[in-house]
Protein backbone atom coordinates (compact mmCIF):
# COMPACT_ATOMS: atom_id res chain seq x y z
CA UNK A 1 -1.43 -44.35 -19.60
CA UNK A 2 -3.87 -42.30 -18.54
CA UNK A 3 -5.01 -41.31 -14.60
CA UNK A 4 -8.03 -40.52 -13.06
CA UNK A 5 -9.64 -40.08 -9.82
CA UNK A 6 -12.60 -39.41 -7.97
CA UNK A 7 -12.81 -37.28 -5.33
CA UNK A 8 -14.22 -35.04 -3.02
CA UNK A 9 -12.95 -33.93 0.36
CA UNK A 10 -16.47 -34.48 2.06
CA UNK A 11 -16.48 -38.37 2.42
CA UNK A 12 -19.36 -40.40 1.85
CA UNK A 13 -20.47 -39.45 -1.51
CA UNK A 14 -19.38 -41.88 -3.81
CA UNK A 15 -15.81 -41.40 -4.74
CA UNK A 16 -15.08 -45.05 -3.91
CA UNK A 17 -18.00 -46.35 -5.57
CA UNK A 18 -17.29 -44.78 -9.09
CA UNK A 19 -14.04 -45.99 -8.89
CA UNK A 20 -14.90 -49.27 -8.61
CA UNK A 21 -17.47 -48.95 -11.37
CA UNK A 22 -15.37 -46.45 -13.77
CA UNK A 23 -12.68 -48.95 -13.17
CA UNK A 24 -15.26 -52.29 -14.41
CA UNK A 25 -16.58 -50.03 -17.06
CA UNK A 26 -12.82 -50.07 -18.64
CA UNK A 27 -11.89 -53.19 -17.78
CA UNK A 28 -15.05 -55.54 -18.59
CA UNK A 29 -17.27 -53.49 -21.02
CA UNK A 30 -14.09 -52.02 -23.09
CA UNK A 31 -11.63 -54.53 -22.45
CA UNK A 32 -9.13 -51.49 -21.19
CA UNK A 33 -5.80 -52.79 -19.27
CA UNK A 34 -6.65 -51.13 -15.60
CA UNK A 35 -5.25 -50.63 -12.50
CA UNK A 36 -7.00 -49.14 -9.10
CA UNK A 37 -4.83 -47.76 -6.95
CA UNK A 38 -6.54 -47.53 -3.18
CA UNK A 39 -4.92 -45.37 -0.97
CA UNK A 40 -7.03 -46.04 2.01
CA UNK A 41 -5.06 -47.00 4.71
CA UNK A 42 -5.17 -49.01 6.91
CA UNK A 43 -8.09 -50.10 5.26
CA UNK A 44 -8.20 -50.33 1.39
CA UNK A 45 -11.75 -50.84 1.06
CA UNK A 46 -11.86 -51.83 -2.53
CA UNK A 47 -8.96 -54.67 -2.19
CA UNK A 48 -11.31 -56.28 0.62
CA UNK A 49 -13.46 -55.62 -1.26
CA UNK A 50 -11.95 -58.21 -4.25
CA UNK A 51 -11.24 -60.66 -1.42
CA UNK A 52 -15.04 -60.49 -0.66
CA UNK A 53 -15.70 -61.52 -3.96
CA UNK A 54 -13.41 -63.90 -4.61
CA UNK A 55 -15.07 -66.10 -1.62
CA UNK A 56 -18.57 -64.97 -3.11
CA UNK A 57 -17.39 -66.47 -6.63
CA UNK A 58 -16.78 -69.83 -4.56
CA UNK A 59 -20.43 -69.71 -3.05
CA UNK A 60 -22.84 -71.42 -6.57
CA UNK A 61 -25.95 -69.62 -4.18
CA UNK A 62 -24.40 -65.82 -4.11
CA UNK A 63 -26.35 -63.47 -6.85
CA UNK A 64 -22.36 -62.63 -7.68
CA UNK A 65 -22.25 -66.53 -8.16
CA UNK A 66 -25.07 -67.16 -10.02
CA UNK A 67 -24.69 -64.11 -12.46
CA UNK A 68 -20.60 -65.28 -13.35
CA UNK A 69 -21.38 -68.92 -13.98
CA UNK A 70 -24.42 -67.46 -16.54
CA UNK A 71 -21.83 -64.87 -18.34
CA UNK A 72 -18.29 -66.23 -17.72
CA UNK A 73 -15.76 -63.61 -17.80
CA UNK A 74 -13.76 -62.96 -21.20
CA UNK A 75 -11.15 -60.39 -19.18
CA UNK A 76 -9.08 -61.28 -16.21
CA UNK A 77 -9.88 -59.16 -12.74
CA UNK A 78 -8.25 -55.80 -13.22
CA UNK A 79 -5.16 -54.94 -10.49
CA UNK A 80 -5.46 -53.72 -7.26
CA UNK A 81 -2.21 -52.13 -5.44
CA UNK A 82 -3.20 -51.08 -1.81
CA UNK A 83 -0.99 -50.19 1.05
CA UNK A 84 -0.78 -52.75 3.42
CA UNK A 85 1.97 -53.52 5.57
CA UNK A 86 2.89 -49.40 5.57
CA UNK A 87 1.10 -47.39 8.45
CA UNK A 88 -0.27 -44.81 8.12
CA UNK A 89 1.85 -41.19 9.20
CA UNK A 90 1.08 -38.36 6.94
CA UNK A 91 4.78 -37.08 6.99
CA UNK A 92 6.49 -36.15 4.12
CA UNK A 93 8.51 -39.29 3.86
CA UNK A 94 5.02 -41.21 4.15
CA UNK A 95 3.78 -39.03 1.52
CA UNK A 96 7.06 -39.63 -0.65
CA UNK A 97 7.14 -43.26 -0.08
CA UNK A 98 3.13 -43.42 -1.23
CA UNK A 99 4.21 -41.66 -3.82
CA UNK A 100 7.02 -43.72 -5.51
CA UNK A 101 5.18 -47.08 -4.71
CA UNK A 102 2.04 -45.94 -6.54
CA UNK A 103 4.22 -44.36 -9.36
CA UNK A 104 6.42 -47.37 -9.62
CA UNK A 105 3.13 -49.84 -9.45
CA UNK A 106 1.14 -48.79 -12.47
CA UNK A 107 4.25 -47.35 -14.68
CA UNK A 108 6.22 -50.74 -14.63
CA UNK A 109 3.02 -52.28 -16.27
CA UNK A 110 1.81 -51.80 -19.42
CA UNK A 111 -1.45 -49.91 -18.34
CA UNK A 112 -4.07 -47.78 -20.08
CA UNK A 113 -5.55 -46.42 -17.24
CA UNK A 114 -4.92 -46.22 -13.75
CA UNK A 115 -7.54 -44.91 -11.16
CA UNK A 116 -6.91 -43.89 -7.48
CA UNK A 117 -9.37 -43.84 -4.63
CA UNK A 118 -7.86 -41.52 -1.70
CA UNK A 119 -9.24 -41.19 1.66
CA UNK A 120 -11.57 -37.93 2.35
CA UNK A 121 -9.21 -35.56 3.08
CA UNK A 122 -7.48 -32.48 1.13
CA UNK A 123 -4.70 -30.75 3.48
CA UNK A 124 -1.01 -30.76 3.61
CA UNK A 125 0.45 -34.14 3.88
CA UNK A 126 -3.03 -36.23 3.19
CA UNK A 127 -2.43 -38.84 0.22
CA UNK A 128 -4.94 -37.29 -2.32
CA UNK A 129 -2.96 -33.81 -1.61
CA UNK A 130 0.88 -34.91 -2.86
CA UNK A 131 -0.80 -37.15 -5.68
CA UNK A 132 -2.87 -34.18 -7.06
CA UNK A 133 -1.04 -31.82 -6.57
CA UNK A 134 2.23 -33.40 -7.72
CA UNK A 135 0.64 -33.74 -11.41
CA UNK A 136 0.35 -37.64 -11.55
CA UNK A 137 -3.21 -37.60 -11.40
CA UNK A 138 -4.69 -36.44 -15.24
CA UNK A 139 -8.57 -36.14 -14.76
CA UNK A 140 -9.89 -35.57 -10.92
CA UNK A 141 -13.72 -35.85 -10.95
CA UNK A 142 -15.92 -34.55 -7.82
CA UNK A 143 -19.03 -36.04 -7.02
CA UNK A 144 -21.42 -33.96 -5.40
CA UNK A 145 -25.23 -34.10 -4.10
CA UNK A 146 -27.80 -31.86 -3.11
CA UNK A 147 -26.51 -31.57 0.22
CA UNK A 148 -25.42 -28.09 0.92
CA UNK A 149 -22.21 -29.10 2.58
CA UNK A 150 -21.41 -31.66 0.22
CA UNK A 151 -21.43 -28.81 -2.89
CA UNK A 152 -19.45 -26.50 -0.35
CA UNK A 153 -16.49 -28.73 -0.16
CA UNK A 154 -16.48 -29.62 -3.84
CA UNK A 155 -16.42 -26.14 -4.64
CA UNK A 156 -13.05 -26.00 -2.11
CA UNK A 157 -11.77 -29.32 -3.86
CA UNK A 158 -12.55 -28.01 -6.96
CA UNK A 159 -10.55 -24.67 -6.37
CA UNK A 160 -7.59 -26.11 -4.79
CA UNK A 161 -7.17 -28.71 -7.37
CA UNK A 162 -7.21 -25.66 -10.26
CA UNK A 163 -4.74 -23.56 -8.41
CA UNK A 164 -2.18 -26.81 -8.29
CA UNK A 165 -3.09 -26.48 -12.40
CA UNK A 166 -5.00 -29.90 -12.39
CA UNK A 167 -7.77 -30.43 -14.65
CA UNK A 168 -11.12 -30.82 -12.82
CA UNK A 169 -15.13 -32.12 -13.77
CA UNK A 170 -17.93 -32.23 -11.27
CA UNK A 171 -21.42 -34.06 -11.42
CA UNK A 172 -24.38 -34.88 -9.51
CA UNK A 173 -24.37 -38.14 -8.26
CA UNK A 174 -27.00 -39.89 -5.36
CA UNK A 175 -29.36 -37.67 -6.47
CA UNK A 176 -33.10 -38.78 -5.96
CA UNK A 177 -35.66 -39.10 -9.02
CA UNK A 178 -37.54 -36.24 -7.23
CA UNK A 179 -34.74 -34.22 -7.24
CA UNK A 180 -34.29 -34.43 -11.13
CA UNK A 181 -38.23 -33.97 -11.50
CA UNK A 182 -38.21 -30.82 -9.54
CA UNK A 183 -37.92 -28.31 -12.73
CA UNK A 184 -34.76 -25.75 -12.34
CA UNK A 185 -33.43 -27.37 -8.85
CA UNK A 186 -30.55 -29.37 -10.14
CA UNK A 187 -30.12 -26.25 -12.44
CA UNK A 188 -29.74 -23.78 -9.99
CA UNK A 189 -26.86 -25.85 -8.32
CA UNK A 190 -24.94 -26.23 -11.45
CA UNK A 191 -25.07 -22.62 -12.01
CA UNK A 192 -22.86 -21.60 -8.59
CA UNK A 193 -20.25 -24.50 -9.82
CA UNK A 194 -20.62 -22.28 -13.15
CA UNK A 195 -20.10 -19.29 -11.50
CA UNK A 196 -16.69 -19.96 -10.14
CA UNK A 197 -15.69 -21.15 -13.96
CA UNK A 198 -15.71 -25.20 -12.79
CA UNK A 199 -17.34 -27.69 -15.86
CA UNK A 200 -20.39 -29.33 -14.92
CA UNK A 201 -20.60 -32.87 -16.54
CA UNK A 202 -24.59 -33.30 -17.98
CA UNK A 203 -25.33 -36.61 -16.52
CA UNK A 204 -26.91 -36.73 -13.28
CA UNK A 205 -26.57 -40.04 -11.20
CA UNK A 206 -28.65 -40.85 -9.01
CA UNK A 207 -29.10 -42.90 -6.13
CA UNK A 208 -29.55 -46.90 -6.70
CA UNK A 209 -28.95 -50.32 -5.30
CA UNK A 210 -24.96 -50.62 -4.93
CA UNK A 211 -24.14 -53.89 -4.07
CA UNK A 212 -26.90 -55.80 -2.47
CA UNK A 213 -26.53 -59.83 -3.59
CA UNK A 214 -28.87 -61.58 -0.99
CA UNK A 215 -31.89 -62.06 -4.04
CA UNK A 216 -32.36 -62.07 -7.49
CA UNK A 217 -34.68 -58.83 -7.75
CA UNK A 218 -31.52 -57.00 -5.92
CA UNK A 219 -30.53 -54.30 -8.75
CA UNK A 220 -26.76 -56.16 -8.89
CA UNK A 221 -24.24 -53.17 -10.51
CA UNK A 222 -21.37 -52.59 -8.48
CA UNK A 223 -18.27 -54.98 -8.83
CA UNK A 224 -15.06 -55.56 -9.06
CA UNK A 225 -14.38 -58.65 -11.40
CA UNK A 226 -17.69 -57.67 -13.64
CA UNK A 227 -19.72 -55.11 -15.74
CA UNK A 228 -23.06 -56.09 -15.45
CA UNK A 229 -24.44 -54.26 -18.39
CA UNK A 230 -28.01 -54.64 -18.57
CA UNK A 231 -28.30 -54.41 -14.60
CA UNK A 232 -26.78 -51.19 -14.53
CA UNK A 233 -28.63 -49.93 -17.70
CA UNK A 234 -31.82 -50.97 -15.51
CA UNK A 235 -30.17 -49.32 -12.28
CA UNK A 236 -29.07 -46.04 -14.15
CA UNK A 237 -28.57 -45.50 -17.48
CA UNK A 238 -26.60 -42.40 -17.04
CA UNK A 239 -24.35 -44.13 -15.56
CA UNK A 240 -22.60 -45.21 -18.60
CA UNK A 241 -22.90 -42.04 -20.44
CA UNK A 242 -21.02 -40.01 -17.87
CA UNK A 243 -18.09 -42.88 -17.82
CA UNK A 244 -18.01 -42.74 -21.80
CA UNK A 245 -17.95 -38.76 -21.39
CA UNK A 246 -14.98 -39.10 -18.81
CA UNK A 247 -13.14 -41.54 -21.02
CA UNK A 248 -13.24 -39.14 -23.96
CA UNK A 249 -11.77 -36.41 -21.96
CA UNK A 250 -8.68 -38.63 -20.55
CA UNK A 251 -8.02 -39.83 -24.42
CA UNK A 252 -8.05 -36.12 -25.25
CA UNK A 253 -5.44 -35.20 -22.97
């Protein structure tokens, strides 16, 4: 089994989102056995997230609706193990319990990739901190957009994920189509993330419709019982090319 996650320590930038797409990408385009492990507490976004969707599957009017009775699923919904019913405390025996339940949840099962979504922060005794740093976690990816605070922190992520001897790949993502028409300004961003000796992953995401189902000329690509192929080719085609890139580097490990 192999484990991925992405993160950054600056919330809001997509970390969430690409797991729930990376995670549909394995699971519905390549037929992978996958788990997603959310780690927000007390709100795992991406298991309400399922439960939103299973009532939207009921609903024949829903775009979700709709677009499942036209393709009907050939793989089963991939798992979901959240943390409801423990509170959140950030001690160690939190951290130790998270830990073993996580551990215990996708190595009982016969798995071929497991991806976590943490919450946003990187200190002593958060979540993403004892998972990372404890070696359980194989691949940690870092989104990052123009935002100068945004590349600050995922140069700190970056550095303190390296020193715990974790393997690390950042990209653009929710970057604007002006952004990646402005010659050498993407470029010139990469180059400080090469300058401290972090890889750069070529695609460049950038910003599109997430999950918006109230009309049929919605762009429809994030979700988590489906891979909507041709609506995320539409949406962003790079999309798929950094998730084959970050497959090949798990299944080199």
């Amino acid at each position: 089994m192999k484990t991925l996650s992405f993160f950054n320590a600056k919330g809001g930038v997509g970390k969430s989102l690409h797991t729930v797409l990376f995670a549909s990408y394995l699971r519905y385009y390549l037929g992978a056995n996958v788990a997603v492990v959310d780690l927000e507490n007390p709100h795992p976004r991406i298991a309400e997230e399922r439960q939103t969707e299973e009532r939207l599957l009921q609903d024949p009017k829903s775009c979700l609706g709709r677009y499942m009775a036209k393709h009907l699923p050939t793989k089963s919904p991939y798992d979901i193990f959240n943390l409801s019913g423990l509170a959140p405390k950030y001690t160690r025996e939190y951290l130790s319990d998270l830990q073993n339940r996580a551990w215990k949840f996708v190595s009982e099962r016969d798995y071929d990739y497991a991806v976590f979504d943490f919450p946003a922060m990187f200190m002593e005794f958060s979540p993403a901190f004892a998972l990372i740093g404890s070696g359980l976690i194989d691949l940690t990816a870092i989104p990052v957009d123009v935002a100068s605070a945004t590349r600050k922190e995922g140069i700190l992520t970056a550095e303190l994920i390296r020193k715990n001897e974790q393997k690390v790949v950042i990209f653009w993502n929710n970057v604007s189509s002006e952004d990646i028409k402005r010659p050498g300004y993407l470029d010139s961003g990469e180059t400080l993330f090469h300058k401290y000796g972090f890889e750069f992953m070529p695609e460049r995401i950038k910003t599109f419709q997430k999950a918006k189902r109230d009309s049929d000329d919605m762009l429809f690509v994030k979700s988590t019982v489906c891979w909507p192929e041709r609506y995320v080719e539409m949406a962003c085609p790079e999309l798929p090319k950094l998730y084959a890139n970050l497959q090949r580097k798990l299944d080199s490990f």
